[in-house]
N, C-alpha and C. Protein backbone atom coordinates (compact mmCIF):
# COMPACT_ATOMS: atom_id res chain seq x y z
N UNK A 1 0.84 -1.17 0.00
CA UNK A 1 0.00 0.00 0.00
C UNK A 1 0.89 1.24 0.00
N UNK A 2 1.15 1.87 -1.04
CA UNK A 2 2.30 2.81 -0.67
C UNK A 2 1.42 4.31 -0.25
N UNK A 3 -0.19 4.76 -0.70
CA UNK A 3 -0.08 5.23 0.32
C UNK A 3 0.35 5.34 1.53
N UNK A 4 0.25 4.29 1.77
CA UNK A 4 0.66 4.13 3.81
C UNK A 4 2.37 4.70 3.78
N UNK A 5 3.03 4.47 2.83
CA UNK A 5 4.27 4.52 2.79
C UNK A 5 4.58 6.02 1.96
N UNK A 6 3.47 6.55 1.67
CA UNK A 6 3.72 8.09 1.32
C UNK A 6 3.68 8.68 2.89
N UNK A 7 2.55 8.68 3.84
CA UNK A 7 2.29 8.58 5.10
C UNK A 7 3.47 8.56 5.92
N UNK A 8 4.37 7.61 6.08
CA UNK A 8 4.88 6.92 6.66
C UNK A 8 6.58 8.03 6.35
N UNK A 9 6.41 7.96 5.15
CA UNK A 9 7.93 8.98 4.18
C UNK A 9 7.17 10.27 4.99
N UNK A 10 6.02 11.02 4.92
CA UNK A 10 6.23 12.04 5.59
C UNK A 10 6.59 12.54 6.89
N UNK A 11 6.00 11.18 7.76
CA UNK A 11 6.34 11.51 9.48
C UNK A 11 8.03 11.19 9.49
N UNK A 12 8.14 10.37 8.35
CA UNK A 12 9.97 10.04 9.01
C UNK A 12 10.62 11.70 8.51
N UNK A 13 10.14 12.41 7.26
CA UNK A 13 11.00 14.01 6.71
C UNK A 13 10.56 14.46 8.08
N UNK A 14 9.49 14.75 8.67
CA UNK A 14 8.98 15.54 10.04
C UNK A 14 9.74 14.97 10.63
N UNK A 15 10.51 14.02 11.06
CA UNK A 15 10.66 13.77 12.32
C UNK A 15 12.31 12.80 12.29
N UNK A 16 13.15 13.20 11.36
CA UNK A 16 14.25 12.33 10.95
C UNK A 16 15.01 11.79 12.41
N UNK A 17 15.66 10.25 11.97
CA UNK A 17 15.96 10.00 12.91
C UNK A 17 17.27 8.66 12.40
N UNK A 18 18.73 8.66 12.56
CA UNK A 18 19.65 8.13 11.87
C UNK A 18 19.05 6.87 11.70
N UNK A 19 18.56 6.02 12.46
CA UNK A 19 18.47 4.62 12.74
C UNK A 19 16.96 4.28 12.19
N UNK A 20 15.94 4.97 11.53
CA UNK A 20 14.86 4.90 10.76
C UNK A 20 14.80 4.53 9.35
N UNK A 21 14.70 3.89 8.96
CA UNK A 21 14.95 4.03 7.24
C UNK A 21 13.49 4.01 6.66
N UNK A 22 13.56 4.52 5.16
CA UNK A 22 12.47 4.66 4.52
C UNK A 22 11.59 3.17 4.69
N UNK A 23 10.19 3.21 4.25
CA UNK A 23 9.42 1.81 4.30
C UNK A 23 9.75 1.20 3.04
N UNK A 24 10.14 0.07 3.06
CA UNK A 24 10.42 -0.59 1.85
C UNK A 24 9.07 -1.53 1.79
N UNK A 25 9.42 -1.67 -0.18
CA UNK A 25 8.53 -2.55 -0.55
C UNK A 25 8.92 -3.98 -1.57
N UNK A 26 8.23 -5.02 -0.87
CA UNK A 26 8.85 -6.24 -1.13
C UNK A 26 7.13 -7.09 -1.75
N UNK A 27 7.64 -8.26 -2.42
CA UNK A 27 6.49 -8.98 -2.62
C UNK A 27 6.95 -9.97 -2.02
N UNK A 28 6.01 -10.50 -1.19
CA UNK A 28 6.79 -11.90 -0.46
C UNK A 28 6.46 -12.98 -1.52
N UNK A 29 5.62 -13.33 -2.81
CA UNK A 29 5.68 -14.10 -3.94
C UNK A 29 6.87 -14.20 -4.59
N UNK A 30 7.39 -12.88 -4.63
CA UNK A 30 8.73 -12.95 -5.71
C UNK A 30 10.20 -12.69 -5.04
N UNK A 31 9.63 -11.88 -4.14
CA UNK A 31 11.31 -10.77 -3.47
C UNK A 31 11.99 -11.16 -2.26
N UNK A 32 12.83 -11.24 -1.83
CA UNK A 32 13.28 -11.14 -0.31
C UNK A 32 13.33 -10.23 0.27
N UNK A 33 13.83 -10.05 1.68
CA UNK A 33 13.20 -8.75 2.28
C UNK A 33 14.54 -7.74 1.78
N UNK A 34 14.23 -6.88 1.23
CA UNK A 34 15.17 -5.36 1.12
C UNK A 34 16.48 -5.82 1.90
N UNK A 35 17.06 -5.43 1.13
CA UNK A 35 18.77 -5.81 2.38
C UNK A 35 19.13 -3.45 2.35
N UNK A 36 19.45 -3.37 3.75
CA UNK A 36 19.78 -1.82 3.72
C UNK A 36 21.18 -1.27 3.10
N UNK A 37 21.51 -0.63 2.70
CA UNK A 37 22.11 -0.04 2.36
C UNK A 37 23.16 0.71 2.97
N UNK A 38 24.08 0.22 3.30
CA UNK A 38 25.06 1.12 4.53
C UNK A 38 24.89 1.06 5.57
N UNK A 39 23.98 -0.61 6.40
CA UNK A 39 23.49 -0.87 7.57
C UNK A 39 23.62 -1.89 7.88
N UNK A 40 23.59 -2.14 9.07
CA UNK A 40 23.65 -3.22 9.67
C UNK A 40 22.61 -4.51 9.63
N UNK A 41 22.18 -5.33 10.15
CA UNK A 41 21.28 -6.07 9.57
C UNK A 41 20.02 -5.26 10.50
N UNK A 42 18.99 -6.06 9.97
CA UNK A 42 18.02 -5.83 10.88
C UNK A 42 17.94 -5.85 12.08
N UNK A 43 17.90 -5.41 13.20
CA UNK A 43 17.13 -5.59 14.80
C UNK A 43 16.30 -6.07 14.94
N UNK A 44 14.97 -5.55 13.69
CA UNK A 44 13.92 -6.21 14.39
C UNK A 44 13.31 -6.19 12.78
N UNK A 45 11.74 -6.70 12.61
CA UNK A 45 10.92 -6.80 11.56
C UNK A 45 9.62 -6.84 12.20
N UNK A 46 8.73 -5.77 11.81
CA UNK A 46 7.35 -5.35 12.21
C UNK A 46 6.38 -5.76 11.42
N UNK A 47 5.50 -6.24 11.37
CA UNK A 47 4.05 -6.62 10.51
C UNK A 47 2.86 -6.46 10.98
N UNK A 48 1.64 -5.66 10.64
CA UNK A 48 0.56 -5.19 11.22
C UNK A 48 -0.60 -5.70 10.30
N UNK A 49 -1.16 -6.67 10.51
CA UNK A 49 -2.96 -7.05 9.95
C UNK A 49 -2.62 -7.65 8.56
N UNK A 50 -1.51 -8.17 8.75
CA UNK A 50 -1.35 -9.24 7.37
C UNK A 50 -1.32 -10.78 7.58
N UNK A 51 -1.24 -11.49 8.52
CA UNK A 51 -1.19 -12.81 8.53
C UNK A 51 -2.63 -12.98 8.06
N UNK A 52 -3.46 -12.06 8.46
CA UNK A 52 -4.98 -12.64 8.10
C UNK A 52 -5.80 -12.18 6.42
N UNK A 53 -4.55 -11.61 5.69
CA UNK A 53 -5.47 -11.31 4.39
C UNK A 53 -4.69 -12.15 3.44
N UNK A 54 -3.29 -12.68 3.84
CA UNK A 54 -2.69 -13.36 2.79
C UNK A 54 -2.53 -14.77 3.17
N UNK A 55 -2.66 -15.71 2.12
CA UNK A 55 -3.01 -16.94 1.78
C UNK A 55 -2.17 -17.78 2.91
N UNK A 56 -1.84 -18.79 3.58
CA UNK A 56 -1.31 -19.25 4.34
C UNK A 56 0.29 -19.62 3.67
N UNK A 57 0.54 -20.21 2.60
CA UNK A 57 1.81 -20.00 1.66
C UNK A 57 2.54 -19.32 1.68
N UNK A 58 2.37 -17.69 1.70
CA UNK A 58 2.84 -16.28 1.78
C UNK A 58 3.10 -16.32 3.41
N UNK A 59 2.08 -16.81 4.77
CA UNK A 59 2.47 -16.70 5.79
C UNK A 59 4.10 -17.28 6.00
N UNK A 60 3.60 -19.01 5.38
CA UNK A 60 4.80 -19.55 5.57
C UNK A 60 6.48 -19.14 4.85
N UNK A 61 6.15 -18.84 4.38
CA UNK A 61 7.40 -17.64 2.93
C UNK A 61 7.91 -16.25 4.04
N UNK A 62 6.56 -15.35 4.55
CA UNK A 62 7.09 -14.59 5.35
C UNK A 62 8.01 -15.05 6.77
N UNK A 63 7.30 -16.35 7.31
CA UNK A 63 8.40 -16.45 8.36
C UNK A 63 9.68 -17.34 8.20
N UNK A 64 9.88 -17.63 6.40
CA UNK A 64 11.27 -18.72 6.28
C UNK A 64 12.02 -17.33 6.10
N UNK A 65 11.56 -15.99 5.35
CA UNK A 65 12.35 -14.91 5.36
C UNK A 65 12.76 -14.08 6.15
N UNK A 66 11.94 -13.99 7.06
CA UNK A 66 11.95 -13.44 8.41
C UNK A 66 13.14 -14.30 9.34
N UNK A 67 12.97 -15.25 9.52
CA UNK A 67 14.09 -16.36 9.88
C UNK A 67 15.49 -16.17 9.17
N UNK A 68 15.36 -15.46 8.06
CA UNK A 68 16.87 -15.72 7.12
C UNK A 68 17.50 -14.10 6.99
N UNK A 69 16.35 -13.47 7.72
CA UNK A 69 17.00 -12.14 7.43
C UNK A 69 17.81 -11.57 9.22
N UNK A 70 16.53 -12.44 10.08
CA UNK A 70 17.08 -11.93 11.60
C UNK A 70 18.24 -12.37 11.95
N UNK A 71 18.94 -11.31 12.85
CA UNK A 71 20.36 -11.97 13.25
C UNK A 71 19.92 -12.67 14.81
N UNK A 72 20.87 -13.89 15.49
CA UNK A 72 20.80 -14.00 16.96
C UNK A 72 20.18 -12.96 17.76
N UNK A 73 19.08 -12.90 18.13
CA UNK A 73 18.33 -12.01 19.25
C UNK A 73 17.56 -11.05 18.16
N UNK A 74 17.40 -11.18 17.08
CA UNK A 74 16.58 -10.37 16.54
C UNK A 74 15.24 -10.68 17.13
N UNK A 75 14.39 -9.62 16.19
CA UNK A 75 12.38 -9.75 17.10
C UNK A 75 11.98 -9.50 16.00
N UNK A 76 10.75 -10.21 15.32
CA UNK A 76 9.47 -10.45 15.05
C UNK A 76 8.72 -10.03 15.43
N UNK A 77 7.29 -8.70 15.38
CA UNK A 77 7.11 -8.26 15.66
C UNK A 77 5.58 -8.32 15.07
N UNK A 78 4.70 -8.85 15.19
CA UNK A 78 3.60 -8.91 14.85
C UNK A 78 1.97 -8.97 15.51
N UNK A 79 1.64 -7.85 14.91
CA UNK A 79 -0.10 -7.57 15.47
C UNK A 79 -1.06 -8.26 14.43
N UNK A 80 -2.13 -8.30 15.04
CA UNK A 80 -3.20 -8.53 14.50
C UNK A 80 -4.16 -9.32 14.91
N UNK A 81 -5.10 -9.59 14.87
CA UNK A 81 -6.28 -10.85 15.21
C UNK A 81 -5.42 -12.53 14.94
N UNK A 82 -5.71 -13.19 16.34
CA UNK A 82 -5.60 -14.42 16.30
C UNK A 82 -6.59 -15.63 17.36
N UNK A 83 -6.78 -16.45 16.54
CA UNK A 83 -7.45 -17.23 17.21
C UNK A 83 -7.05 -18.30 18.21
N UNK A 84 -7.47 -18.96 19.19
CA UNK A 84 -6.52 -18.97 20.49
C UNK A 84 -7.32 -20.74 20.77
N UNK A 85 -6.64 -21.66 21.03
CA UNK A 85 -7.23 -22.85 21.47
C UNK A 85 -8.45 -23.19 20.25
N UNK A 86 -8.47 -22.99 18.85
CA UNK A 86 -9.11 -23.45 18.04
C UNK A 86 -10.32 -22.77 18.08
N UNK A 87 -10.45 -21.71 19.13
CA UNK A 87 -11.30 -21.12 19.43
C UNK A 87 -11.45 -19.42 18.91
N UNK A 88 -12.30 -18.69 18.38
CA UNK A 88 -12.59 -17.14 18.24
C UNK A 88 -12.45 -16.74 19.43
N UNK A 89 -11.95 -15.98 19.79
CA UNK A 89 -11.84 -14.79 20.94
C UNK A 89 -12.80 -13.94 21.10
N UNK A 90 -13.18 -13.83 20.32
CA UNK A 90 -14.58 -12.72 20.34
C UNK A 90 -15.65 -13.31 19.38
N UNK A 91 -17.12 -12.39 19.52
CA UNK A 91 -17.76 -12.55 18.19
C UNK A 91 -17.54 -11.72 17.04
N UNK A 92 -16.87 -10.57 17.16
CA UNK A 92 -16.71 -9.53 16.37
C UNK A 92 -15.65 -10.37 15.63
N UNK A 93 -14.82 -11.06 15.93
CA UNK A 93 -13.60 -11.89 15.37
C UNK A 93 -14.07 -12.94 14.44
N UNK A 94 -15.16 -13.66 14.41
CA UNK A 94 -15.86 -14.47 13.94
C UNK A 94 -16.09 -13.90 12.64
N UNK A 95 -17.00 -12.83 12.98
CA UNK A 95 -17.52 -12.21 12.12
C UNK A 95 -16.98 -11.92 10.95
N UNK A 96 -15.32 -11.03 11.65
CA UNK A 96 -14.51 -10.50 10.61
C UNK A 96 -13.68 -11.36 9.97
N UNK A 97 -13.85 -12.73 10.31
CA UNK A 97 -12.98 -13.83 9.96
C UNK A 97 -14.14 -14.44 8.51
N UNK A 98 -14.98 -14.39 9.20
CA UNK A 98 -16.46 -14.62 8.01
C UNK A 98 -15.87 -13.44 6.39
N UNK A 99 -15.94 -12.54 6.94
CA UNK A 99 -16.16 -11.75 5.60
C UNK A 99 -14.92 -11.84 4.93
N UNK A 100 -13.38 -12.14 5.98
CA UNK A 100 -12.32 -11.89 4.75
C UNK A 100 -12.44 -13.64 3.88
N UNK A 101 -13.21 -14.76 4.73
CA UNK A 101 -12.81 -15.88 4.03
C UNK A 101 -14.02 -15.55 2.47
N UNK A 102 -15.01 -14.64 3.21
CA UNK A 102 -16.20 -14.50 1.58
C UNK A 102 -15.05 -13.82 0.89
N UNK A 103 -14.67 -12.81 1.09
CA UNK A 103 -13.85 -12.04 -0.27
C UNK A 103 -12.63 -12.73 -0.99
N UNK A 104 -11.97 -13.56 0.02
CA UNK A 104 -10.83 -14.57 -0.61
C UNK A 104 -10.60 -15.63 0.56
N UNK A 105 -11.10 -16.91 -0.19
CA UNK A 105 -10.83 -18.24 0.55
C UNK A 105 -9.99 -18.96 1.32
N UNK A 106 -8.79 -17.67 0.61
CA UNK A 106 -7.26 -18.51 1.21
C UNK A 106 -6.86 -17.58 2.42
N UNK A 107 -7.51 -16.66 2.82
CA UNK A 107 -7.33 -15.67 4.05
C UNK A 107 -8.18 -16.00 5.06
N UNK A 108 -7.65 -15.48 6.53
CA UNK A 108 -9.01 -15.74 7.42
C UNK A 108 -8.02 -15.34 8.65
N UNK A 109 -8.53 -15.31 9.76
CA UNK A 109 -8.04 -15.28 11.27
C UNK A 109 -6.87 -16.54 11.43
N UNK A 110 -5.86 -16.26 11.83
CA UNK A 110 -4.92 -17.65 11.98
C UNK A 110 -5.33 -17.83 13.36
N UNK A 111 -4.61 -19.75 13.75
CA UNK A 111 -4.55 -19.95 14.90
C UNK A 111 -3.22 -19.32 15.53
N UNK A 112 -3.34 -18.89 16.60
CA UNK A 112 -2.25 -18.66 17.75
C UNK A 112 -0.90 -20.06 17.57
N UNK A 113 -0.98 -20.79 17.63
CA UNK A 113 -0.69 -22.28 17.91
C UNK A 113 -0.10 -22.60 16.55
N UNK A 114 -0.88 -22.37 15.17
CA UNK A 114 -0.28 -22.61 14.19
C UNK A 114 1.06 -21.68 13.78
N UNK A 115 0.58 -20.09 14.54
CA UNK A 115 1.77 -19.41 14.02
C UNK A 115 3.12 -19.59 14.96
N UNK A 116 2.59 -19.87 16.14
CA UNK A 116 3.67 -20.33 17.31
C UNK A 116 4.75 -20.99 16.53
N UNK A 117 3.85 -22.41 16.12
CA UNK A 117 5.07 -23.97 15.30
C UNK A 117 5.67 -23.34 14.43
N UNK A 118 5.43 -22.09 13.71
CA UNK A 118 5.62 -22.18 12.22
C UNK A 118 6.66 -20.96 12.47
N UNK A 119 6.50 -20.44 13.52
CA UNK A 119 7.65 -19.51 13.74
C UNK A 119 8.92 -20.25 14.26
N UNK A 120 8.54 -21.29 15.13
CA UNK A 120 9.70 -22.53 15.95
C UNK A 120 10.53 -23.12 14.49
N UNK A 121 10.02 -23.48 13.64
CA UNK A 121 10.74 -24.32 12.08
C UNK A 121 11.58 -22.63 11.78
N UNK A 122 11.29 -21.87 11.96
CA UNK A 122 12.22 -20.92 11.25
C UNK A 122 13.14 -20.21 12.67
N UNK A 123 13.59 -20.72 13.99
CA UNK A 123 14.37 -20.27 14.65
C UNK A 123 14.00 -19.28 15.46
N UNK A 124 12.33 -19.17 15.55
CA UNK A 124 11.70 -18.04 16.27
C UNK A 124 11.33 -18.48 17.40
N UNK A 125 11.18 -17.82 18.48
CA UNK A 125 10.21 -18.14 19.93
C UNK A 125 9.82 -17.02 20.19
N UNK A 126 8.43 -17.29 20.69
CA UNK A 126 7.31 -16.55 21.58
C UNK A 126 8.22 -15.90 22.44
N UNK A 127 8.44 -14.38 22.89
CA UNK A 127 8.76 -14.30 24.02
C UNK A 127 8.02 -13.27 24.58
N UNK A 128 6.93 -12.12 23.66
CA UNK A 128 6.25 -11.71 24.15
C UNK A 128 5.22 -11.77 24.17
N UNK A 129 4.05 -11.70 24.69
CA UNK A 129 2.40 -11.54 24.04
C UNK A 129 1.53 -10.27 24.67
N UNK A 130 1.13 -10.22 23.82
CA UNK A 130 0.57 -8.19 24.36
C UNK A 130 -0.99 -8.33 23.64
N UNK A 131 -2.40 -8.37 24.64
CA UNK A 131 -3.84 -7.90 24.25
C UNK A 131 -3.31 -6.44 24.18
N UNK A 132 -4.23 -6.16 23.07
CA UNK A 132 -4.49 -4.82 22.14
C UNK A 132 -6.34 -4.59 22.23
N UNK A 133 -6.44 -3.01 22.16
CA UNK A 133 -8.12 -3.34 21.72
C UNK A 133 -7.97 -4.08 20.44
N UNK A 134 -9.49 -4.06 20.26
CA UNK A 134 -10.41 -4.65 18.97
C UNK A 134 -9.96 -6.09 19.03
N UNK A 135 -9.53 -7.19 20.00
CA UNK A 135 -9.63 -8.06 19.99
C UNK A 135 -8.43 -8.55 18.92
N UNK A 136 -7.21 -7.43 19.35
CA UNK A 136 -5.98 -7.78 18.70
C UNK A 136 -5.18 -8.25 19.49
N UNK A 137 -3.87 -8.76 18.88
CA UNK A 137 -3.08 -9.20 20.09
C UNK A 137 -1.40 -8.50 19.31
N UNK A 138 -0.27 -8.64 19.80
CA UNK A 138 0.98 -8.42 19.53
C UNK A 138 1.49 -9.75 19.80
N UNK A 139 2.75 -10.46 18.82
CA UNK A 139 2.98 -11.62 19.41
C UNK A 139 4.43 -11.16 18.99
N UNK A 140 5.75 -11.35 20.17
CA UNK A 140 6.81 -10.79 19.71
C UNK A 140 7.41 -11.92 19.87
N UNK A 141 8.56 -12.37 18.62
CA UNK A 141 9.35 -13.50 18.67
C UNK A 141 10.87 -12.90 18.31
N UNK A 142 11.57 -13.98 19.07
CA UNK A 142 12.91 -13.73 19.00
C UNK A 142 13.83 -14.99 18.00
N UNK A 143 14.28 -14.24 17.35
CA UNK A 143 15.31 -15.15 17.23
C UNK A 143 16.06 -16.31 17.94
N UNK A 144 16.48 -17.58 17.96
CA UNK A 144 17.35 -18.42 19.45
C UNK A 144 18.41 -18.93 18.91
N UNK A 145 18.52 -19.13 17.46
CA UNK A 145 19.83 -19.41 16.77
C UNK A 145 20.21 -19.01 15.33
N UNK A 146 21.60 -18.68 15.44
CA UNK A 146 22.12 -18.29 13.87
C UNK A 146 21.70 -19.25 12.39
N UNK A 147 21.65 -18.58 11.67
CA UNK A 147 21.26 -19.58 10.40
C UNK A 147 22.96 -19.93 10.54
């Protein structure tokens, strides 16, 4: 969405800061993640309300890259709606899990549990978990070993 990333280019000119870099854009179908330019590796990698609109394939692609880009103690950094013990958390969650599977089949609310394992195969662990309103959550993973 590069609006968001026109957005995003303006608060960083307002508000410059050495260790910020512009928002890059990647296709997780085709690209790997951006390598920086005169930087160090990543610290960390942020993702907000995407495990639930892209196909489960693309999930699994985002966390073999995510895995290959973090160094020892890097973080994973991801919000959004998840479903917990096979179970909806809410009804509003249901709901909104209803309409993204009508608009595309291969999207929907993930389980908690599925993204847990699937972060463990790529060198990740749970180490934080943070409730958000709207029946969001934050799930922060760390890195535990070097590729």
């Amino acid at each position: 969405m590069l609006f968001n990333h026109q957005a995003i280019q303006s608060w960083h000119e307002s508000y410059p800061a050495p260790n910020l870099h512009a928002p890059s854009v990647f296709n997780l179908m085709t690209d790997s993640i951006p390598k920086l330019q005169d930087a160090p590796p990543y610290d960390a990698i942020f993702t907000a309300n995407t495990l639930h609109i892209i196909a489960w394939p693309l999930v699994e692609r985002l966390f073999e890259l995510v895995g290959e880009a973090l160094p020892l103690d890097g973080k994973l950094i991801v919000y959004g709606p998840f479903n917990e013990n096979g179970h909806y958390t809410s009804a509003s969650n249901r709901q909104f899990d209803s309409s993204l599977r009508q608009r595309d089949s291969n999207s929907g609310i993930r389980h908690k549990e599925d993204i847990i394992a699937l972060a463990k195969q790529h060198n990740l662990e749970l180490s934080y978990k943070y409730q958000m309103p709207a029946n969001n959550q934050i799930l922060v993973f760390q890195k535990i070993t070097a590729n």
